[in-house]
PDB file of N, CA and C in Angstrom:
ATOM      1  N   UNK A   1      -5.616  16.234  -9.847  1.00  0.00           N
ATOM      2  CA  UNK A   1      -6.006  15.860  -8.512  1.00  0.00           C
ATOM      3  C   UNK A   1      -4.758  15.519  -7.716  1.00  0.00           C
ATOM      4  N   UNK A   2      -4.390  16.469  -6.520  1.00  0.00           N
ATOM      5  CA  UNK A   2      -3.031  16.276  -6.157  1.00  0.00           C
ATOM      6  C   UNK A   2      -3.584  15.934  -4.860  1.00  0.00           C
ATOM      7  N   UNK A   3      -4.919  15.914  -4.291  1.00  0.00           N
ATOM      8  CA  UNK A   3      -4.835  15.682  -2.801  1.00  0.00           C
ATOM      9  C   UNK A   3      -6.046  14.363  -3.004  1.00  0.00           C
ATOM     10  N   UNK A   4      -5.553  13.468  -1.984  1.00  0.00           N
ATOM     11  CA  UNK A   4      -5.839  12.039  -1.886  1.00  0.00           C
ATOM     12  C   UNK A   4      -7.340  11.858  -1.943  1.00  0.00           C
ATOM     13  N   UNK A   5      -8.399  10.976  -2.879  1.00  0.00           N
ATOM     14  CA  UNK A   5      -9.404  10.909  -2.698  1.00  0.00           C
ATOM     15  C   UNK A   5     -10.023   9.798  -1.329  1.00  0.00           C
ATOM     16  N   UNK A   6     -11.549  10.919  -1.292  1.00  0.00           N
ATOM     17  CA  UNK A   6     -11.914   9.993   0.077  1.00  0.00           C
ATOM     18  C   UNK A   6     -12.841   8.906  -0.643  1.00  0.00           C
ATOM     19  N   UNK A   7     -12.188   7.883  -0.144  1.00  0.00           N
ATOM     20  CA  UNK A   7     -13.224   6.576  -0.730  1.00  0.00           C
ATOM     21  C   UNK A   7     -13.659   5.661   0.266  1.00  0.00           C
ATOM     22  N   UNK A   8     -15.161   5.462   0.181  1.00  0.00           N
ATOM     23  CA  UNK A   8     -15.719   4.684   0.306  1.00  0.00           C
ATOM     24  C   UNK A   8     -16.031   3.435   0.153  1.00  0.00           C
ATOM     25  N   UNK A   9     -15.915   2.493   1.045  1.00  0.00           N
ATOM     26  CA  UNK A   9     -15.790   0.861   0.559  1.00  0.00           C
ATOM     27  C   UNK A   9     -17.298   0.243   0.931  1.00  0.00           C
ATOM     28  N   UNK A  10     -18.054  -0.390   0.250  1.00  0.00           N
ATOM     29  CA  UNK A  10     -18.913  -0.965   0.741  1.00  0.00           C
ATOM     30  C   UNK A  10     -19.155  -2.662   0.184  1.00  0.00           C
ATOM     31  N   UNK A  11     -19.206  -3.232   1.346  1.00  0.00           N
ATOM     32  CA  UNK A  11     -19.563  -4.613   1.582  1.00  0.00           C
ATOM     33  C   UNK A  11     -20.849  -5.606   1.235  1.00  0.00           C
ATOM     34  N   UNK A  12     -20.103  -6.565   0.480  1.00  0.00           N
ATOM     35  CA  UNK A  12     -20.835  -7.395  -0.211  1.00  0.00           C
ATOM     36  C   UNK A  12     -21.617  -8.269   1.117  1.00  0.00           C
ATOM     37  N   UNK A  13     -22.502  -9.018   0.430  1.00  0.00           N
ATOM     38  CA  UNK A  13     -22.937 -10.375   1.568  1.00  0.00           C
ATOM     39  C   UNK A  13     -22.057 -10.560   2.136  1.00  0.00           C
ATOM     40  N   UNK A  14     -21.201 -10.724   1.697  1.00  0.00           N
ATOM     41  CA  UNK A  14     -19.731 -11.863   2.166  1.00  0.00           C
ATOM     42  C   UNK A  14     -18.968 -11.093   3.283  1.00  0.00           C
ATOM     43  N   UNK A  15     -19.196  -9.717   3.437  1.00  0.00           N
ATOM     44  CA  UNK A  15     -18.592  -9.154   4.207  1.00  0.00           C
ATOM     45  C   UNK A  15     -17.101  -8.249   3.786  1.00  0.00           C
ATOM     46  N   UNK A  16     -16.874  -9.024   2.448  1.00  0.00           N
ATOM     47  CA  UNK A  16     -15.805  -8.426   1.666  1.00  0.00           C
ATOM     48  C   UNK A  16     -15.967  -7.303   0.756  1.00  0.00           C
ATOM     49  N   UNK A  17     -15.145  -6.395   0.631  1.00  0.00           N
ATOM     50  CA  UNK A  17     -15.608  -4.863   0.084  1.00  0.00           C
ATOM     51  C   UNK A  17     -15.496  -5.230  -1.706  1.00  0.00           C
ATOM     52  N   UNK A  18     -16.672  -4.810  -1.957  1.00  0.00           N
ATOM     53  CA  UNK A  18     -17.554  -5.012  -3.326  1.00  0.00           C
ATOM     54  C   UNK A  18     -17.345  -3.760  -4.015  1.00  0.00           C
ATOM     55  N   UNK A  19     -17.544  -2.771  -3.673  1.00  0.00           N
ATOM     56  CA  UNK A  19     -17.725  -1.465  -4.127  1.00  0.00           C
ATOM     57  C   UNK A  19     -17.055  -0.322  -3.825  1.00  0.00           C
ATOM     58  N   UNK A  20     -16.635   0.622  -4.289  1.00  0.00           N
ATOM     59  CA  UNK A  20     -16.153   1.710  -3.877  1.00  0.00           C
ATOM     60  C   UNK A  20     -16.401   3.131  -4.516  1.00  0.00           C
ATOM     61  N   UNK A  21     -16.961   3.792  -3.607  1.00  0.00           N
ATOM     62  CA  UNK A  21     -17.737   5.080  -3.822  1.00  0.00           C
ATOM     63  C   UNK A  21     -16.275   6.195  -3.744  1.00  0.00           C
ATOM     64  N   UNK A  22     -16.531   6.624  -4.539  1.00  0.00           N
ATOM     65  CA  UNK A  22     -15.852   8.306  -4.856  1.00  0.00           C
ATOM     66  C   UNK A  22     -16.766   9.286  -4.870  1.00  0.00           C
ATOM     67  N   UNK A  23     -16.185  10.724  -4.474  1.00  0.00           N
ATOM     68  CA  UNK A  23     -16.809  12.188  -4.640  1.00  0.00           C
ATOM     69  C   UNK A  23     -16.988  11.643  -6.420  1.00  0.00           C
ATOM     70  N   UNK A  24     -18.016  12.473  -6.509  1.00  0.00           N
ATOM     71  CA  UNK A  24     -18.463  12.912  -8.018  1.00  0.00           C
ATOM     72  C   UNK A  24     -17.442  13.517  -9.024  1.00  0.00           C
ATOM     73  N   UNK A  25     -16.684  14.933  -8.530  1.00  0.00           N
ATOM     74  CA  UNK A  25     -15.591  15.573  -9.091  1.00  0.00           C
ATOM     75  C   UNK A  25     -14.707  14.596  -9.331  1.00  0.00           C
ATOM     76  N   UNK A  26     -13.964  13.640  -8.580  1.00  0.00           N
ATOM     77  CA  UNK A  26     -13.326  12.791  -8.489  1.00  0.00           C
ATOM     78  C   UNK A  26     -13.476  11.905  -9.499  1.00  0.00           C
ATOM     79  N   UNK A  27     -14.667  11.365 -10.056  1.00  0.00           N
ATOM     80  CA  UNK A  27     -15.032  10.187 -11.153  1.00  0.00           C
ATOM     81  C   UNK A  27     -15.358  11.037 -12.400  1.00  0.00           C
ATOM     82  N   UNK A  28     -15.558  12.555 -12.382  1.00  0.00           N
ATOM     83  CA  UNK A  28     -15.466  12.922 -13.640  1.00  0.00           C
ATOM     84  C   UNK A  28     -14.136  13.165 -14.180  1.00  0.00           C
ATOM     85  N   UNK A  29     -13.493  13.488 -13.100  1.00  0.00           N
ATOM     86  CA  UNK A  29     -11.923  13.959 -13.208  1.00  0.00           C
ATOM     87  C   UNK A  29     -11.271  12.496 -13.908  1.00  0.00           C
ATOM     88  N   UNK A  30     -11.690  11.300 -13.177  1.00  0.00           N
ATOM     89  CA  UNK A  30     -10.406   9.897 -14.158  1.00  0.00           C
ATOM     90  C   UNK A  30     -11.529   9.633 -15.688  1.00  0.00           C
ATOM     91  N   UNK A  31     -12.416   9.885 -15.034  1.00  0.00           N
ATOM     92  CA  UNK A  31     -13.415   9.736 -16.885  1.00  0.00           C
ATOM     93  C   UNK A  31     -13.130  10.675 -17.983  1.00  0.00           C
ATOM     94  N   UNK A  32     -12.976  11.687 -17.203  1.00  0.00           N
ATOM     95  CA  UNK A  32     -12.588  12.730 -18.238  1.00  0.00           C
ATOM     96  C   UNK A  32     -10.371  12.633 -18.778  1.00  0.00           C
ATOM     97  N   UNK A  33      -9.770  12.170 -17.912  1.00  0.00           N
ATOM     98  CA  UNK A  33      -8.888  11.913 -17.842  1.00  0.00           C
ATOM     99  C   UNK A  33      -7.954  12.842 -17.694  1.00  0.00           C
ATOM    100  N   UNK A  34      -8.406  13.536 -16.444  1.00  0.00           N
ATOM    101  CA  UNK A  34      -7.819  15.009 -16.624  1.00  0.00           C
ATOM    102  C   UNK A  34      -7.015  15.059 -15.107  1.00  0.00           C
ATOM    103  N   UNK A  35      -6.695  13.884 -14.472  1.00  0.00           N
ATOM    104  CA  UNK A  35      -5.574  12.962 -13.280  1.00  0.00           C
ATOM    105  C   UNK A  35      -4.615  13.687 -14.074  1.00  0.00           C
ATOM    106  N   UNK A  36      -3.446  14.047 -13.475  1.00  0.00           N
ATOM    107  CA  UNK A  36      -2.336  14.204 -13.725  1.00  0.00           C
ATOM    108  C   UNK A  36      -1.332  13.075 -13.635  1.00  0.00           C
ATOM    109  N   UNK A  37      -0.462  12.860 -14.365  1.00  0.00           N
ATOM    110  CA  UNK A  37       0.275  11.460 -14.629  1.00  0.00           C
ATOM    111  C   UNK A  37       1.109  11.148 -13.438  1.00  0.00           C
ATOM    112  N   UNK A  38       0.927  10.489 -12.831  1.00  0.00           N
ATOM    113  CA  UNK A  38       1.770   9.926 -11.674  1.00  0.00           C
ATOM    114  C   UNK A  38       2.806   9.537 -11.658  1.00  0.00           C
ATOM    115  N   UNK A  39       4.244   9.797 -11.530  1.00  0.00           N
ATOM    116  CA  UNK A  39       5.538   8.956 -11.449  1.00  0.00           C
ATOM    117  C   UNK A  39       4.936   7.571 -10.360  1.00  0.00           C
ATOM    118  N   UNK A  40       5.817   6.777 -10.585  1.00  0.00           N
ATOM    119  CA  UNK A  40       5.602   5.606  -9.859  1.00  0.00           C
ATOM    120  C   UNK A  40       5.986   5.682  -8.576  1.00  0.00           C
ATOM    121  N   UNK A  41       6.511   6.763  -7.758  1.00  0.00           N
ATOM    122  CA  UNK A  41       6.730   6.960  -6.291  1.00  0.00           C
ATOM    123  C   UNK A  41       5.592   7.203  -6.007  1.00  0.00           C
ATOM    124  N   UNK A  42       4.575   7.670  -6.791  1.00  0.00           N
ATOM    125  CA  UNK A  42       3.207   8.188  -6.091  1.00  0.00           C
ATOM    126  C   UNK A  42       2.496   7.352  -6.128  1.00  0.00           C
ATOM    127  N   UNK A  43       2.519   6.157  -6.572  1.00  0.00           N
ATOM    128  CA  UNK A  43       1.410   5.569  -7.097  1.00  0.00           C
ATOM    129  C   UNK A  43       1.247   4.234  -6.046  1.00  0.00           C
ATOM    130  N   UNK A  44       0.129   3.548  -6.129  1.00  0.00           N
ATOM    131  CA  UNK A  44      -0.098   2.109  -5.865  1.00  0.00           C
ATOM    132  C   UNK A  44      -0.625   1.060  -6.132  1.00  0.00           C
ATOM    133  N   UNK A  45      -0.156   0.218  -6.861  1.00  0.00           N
ATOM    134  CA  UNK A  45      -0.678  -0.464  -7.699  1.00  0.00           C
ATOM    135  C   UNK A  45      -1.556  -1.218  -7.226  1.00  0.00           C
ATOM    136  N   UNK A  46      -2.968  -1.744  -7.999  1.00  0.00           N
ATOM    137  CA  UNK A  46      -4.085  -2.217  -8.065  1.00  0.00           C
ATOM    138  C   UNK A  46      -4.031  -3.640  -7.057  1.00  0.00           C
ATOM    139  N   UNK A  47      -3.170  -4.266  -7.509  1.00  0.00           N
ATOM    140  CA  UNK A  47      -2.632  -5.586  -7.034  1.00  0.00           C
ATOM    141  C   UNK A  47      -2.231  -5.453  -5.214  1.00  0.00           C
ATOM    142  N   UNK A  48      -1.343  -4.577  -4.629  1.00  0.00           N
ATOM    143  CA  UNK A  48      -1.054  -4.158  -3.400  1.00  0.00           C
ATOM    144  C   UNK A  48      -3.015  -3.721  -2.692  1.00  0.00           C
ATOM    145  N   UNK A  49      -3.262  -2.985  -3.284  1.00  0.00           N
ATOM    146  CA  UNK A  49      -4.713  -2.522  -2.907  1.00  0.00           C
ATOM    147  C   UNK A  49      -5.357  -3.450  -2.442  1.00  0.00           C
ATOM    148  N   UNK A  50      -5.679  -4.843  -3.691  1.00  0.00           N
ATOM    149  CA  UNK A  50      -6.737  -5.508  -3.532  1.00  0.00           C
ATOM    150  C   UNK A  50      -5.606  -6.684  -2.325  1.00  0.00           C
ATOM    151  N   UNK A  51      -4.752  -6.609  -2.325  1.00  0.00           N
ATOM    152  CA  UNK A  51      -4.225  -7.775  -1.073  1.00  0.00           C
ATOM    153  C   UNK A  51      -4.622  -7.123   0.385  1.00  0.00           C
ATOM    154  N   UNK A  52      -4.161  -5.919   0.364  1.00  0.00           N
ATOM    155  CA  UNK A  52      -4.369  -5.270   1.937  1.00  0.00           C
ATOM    156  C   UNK A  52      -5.942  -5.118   1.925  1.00  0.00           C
ATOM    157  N   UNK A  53      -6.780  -4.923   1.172  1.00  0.00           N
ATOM    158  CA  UNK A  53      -8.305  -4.689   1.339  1.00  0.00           C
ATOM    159  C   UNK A  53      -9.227  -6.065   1.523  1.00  0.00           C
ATOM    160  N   UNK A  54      -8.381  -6.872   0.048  1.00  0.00           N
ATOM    161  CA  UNK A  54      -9.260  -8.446  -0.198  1.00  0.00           C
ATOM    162  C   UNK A  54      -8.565  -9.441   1.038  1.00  0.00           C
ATOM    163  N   UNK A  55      -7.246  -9.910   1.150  1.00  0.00           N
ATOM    164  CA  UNK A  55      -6.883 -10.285   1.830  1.00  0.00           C
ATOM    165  C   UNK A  55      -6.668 -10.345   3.095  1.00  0.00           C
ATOM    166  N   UNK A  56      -6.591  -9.229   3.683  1.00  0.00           N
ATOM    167  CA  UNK A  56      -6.121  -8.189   5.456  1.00  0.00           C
ATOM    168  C   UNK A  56      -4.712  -8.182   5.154  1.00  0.00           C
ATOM    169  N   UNK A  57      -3.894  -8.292   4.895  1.00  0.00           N
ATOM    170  CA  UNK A  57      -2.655  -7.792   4.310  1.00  0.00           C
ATOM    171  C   UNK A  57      -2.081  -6.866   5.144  1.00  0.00           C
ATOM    172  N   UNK A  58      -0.993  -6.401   5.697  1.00  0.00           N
ATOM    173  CA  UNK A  58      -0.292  -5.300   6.058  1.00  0.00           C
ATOM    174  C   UNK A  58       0.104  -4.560   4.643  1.00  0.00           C
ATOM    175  N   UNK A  59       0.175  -3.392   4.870  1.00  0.00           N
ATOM    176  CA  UNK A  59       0.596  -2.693   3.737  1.00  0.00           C
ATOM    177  C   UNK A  59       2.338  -3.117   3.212  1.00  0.00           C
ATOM    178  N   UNK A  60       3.142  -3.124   4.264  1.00  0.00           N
ATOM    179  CA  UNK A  60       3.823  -4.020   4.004  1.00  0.00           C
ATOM    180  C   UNK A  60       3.889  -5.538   3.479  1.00  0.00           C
ATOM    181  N   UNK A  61       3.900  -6.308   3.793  1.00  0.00           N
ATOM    182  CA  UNK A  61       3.546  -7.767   3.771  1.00  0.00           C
ATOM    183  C   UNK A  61       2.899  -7.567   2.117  1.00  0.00           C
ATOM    184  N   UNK A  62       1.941  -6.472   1.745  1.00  0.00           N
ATOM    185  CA  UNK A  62       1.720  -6.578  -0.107  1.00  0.00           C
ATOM    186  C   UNK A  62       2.444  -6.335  -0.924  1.00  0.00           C
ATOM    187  N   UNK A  63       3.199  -4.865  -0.247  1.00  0.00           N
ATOM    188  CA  UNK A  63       4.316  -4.110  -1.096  1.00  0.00           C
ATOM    189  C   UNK A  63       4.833  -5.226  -1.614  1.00  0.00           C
ATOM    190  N   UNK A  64       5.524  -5.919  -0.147  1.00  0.00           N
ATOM    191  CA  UNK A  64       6.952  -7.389  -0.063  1.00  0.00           C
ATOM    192  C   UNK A  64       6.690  -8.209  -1.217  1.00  0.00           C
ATOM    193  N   UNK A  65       5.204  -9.167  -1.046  1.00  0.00           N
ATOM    194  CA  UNK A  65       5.100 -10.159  -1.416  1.00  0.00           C
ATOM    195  C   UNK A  65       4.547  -9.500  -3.222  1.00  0.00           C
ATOM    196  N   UNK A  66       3.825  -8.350  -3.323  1.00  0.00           N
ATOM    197  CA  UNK A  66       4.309  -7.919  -5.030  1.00  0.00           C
ATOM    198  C   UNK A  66       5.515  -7.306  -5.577  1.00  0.00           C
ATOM    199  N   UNK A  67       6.483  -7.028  -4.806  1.00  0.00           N
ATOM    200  CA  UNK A  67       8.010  -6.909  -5.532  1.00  0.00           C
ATOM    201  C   UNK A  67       8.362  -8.254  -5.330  1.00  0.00           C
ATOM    202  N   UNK A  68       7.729  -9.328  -4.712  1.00  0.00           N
ATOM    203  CA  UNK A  68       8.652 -10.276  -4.563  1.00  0.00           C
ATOM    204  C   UNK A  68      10.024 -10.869  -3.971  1.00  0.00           C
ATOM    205  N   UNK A  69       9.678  -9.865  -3.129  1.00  0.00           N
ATOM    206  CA  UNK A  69      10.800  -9.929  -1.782  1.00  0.00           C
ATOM    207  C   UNK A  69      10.570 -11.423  -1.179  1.00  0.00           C
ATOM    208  N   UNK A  70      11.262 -12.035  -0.461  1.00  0.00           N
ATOM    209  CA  UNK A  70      10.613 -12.599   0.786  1.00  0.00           C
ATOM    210  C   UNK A  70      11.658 -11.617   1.836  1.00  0.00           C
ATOM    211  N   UNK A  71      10.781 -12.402   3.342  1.00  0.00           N
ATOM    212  CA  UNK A  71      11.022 -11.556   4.313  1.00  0.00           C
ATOM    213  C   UNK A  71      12.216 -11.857   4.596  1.00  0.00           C
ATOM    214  N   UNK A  72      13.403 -12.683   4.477  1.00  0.00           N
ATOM    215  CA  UNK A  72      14.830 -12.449   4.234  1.00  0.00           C
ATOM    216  C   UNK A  72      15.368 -12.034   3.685  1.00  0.00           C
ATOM    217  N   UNK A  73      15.214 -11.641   2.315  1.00  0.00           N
ATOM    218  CA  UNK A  73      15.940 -10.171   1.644  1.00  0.00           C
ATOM    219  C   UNK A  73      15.724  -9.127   1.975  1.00  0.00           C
ATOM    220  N   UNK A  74      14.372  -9.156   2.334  1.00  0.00           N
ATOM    221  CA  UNK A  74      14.655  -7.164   2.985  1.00  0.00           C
ATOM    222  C   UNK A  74      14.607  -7.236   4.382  1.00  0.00           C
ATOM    223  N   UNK A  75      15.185  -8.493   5.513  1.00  0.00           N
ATOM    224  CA  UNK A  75      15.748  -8.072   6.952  1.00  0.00           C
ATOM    225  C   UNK A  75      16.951  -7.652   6.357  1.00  0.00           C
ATOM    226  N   UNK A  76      17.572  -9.133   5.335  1.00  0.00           N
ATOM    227  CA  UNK A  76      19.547  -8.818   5.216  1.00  0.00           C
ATOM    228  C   UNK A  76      19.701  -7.328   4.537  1.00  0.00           C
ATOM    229  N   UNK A  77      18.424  -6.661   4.086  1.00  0.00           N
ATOM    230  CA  UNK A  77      19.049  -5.275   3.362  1.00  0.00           C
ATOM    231  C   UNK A  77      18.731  -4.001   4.098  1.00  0.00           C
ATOM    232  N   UNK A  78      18.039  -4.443   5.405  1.00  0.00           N
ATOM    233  CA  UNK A  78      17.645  -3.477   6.337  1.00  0.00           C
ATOM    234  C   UNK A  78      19.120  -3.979   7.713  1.00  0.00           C
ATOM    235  N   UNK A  79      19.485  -4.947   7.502  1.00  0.00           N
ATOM    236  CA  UNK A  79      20.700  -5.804   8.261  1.00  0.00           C
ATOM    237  C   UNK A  79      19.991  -6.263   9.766  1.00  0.00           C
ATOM    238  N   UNK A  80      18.761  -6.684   9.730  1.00  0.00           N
ATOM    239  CA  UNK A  80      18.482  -7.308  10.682  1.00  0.00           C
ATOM    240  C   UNK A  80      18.013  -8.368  10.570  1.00  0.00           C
ATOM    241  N   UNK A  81      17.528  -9.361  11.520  1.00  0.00           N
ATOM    242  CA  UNK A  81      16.931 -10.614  11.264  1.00  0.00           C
ATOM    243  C   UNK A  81      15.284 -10.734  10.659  1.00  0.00           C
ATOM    244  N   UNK A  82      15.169 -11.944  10.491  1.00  0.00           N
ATOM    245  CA  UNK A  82      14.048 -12.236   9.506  1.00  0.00           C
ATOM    246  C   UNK A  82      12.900 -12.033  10.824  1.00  0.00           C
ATOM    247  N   UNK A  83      12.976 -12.387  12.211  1.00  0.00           N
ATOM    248  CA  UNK A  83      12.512 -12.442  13.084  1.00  0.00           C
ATOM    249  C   UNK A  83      11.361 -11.141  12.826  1.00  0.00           C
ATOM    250  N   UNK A  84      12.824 -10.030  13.370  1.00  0.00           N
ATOM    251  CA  UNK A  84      12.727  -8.831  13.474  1.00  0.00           C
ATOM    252  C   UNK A  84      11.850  -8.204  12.726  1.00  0.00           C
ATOM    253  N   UNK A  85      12.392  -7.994  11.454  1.00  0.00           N
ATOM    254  CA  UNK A  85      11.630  -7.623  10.097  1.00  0.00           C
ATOM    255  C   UNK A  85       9.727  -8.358  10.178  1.00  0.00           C
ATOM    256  N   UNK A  86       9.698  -9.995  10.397  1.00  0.00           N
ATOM    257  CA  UNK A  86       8.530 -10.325  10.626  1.00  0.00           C
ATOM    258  C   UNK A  86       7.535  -9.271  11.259  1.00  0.00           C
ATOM    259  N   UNK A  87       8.061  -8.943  12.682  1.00  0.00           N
ATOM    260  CA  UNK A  87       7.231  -8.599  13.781  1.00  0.00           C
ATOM    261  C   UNK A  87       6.856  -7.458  13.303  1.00  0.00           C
ATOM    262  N   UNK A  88       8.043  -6.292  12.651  1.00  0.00           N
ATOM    263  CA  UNK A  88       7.468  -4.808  11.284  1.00  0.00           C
ATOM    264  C   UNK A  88       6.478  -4.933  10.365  1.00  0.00           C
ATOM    265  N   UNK A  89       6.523  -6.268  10.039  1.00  0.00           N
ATOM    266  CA  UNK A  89       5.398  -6.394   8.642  1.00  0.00           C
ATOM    267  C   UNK A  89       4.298  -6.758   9.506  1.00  0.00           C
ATOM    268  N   UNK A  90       4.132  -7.647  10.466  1.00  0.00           N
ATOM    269  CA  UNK A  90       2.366  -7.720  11.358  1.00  0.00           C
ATOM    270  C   UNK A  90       2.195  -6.209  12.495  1.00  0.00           C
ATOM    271  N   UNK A  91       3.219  -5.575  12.541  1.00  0.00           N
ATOM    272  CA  UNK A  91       2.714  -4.626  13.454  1.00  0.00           C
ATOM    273  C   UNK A  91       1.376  -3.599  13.103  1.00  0.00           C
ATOM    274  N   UNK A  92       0.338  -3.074  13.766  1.00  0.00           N
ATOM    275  CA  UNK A  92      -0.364  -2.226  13.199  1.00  0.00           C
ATOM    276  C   UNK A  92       0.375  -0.731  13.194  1.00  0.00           C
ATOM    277  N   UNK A  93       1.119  -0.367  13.923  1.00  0.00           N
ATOM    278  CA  UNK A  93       1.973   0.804  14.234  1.00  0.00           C
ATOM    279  C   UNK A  93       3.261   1.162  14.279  1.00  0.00           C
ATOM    280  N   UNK A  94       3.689   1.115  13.014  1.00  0.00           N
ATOM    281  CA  UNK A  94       5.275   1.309  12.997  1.00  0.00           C
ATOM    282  C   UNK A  94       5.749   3.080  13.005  1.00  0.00           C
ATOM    283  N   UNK A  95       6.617   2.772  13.350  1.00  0.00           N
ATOM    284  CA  UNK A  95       7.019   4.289  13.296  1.00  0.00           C
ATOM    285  C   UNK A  95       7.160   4.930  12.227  1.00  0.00           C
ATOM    286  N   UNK A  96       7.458   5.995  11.867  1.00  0.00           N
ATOM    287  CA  UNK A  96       8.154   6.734  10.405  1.00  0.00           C
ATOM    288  C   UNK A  96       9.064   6.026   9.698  1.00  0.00           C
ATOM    289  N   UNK A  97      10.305   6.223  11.366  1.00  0.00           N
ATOM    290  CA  UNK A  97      11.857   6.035  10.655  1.00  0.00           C
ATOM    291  C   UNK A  97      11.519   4.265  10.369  1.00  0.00           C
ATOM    292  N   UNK A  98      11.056   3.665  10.664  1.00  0.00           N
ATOM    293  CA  UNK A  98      10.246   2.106  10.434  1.00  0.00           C
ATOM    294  C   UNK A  98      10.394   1.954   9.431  1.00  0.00           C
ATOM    295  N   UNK A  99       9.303   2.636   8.774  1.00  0.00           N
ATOM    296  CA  UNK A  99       8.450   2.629   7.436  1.00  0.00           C
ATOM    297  C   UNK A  99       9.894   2.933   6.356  1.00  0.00           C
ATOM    298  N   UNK A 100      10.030   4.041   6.468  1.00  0.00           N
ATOM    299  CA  UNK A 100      11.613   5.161   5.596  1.00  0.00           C
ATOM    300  C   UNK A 100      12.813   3.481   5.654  1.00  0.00           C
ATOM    301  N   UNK A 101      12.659   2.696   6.739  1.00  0.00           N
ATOM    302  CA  UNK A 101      13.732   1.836   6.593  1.00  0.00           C
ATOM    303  C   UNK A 101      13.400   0.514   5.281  1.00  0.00           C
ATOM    304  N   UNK A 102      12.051   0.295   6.005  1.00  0.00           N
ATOM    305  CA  UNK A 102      11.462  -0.694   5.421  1.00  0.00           C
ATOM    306  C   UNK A 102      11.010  -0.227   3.711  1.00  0.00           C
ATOM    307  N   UNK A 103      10.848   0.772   3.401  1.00  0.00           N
ATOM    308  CA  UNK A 103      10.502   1.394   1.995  1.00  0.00           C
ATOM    309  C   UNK A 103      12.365   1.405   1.292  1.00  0.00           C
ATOM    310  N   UNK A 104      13.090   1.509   1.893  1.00  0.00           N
ATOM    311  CA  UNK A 104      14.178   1.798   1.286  1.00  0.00           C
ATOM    312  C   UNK A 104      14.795   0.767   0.868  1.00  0.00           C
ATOM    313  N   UNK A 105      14.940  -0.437   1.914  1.00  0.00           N
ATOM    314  CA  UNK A 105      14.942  -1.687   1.073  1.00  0.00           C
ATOM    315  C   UNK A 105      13.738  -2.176  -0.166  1.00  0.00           C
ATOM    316  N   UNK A 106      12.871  -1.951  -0.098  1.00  0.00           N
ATOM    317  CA  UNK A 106      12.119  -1.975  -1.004  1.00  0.00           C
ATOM    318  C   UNK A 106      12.120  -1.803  -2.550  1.00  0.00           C
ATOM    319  N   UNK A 107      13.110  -0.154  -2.328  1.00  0.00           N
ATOM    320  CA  UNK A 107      12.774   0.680  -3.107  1.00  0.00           C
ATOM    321  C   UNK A 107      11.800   1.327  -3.558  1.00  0.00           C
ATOM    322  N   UNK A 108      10.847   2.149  -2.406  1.00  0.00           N
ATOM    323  CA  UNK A 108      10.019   2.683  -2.985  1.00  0.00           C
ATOM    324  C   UNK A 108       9.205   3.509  -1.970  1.00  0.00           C
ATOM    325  N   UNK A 109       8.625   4.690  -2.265  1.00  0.00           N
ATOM    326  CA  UNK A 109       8.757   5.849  -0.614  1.00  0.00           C
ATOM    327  C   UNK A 109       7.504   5.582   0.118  1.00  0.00           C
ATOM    328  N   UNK A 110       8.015   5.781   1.192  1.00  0.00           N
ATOM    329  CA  UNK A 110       7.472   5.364   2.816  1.00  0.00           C
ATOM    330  C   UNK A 110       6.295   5.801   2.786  1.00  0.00           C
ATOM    331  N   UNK A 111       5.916   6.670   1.947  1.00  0.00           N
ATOM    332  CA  UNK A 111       4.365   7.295   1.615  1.00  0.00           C
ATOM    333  C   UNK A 111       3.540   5.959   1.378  1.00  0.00           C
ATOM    334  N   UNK A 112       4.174   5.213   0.420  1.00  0.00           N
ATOM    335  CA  UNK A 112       3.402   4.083  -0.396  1.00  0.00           C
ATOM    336  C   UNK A 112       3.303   3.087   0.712  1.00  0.00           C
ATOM    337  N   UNK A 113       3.630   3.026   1.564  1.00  0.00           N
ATOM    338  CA  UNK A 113       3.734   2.258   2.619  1.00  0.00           C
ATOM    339  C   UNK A 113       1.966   2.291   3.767  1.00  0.00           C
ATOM    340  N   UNK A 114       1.575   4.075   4.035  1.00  0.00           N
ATOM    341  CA  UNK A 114       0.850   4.315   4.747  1.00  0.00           C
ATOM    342  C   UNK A 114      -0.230   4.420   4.568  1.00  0.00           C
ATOM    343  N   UNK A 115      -0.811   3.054   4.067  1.00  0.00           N
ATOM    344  CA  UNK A 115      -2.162   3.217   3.396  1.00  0.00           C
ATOM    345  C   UNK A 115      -3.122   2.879   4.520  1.00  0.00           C
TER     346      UNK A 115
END
């Protein structure tokens, strides 16, 4: 499965997403285990997911806070202020070259960023 599945989130009482529906092909494909192995540039870990979904999280702001950045190591490694960097991690709309900056301090590609 090389192209991104469409998933479905559905909401508990609480208003918080409980469930998540996949195509059929899709759930025989990880049951059967026939996913192709992901290098870790492709991937996103479980933990980032449930912060930006459970929490409201920027996709940033999860990446950060599960590598364990704070937001002063990756302004000083992007070489701008903590200010700055802040206002990137709450924005809803960053640019590309944004993202490519902000993933690179990171270490880890700007893809994983655009969830």
């Amino acid at each position: 499965m090389t192209t991104p599945i469409d998933v479905q989130f559905i909401a508990g009482k609480d208003g918080k997403p409980e469930y998540a529906v996949i195509p059929f092909k899709a759930f025989q494909a990880l049951c059967n285990h026939k996913v192709r192995e992901f290098n870790e540039k492709e991937t996103i870990p479980h933990e980032v997911i449930k912060k930006i979904h459970l929490e409201d999280m920027s996709s940033i702001q999860a990446w950060r806070e599960y590598l364990n950045f704070t937001q002063t190591e990756i302004a000083e490694k992007m070489g701008i202020s903590q200010a700055a960097y802040s206002q990137m991690e709450t924005s809803k709309k960053n640019r590309k070259a944004t993202l490519e900056k902000i993933a690179k301090a990171m270490n880890i590609d700007y893809l994983q960023l655009r969830i």
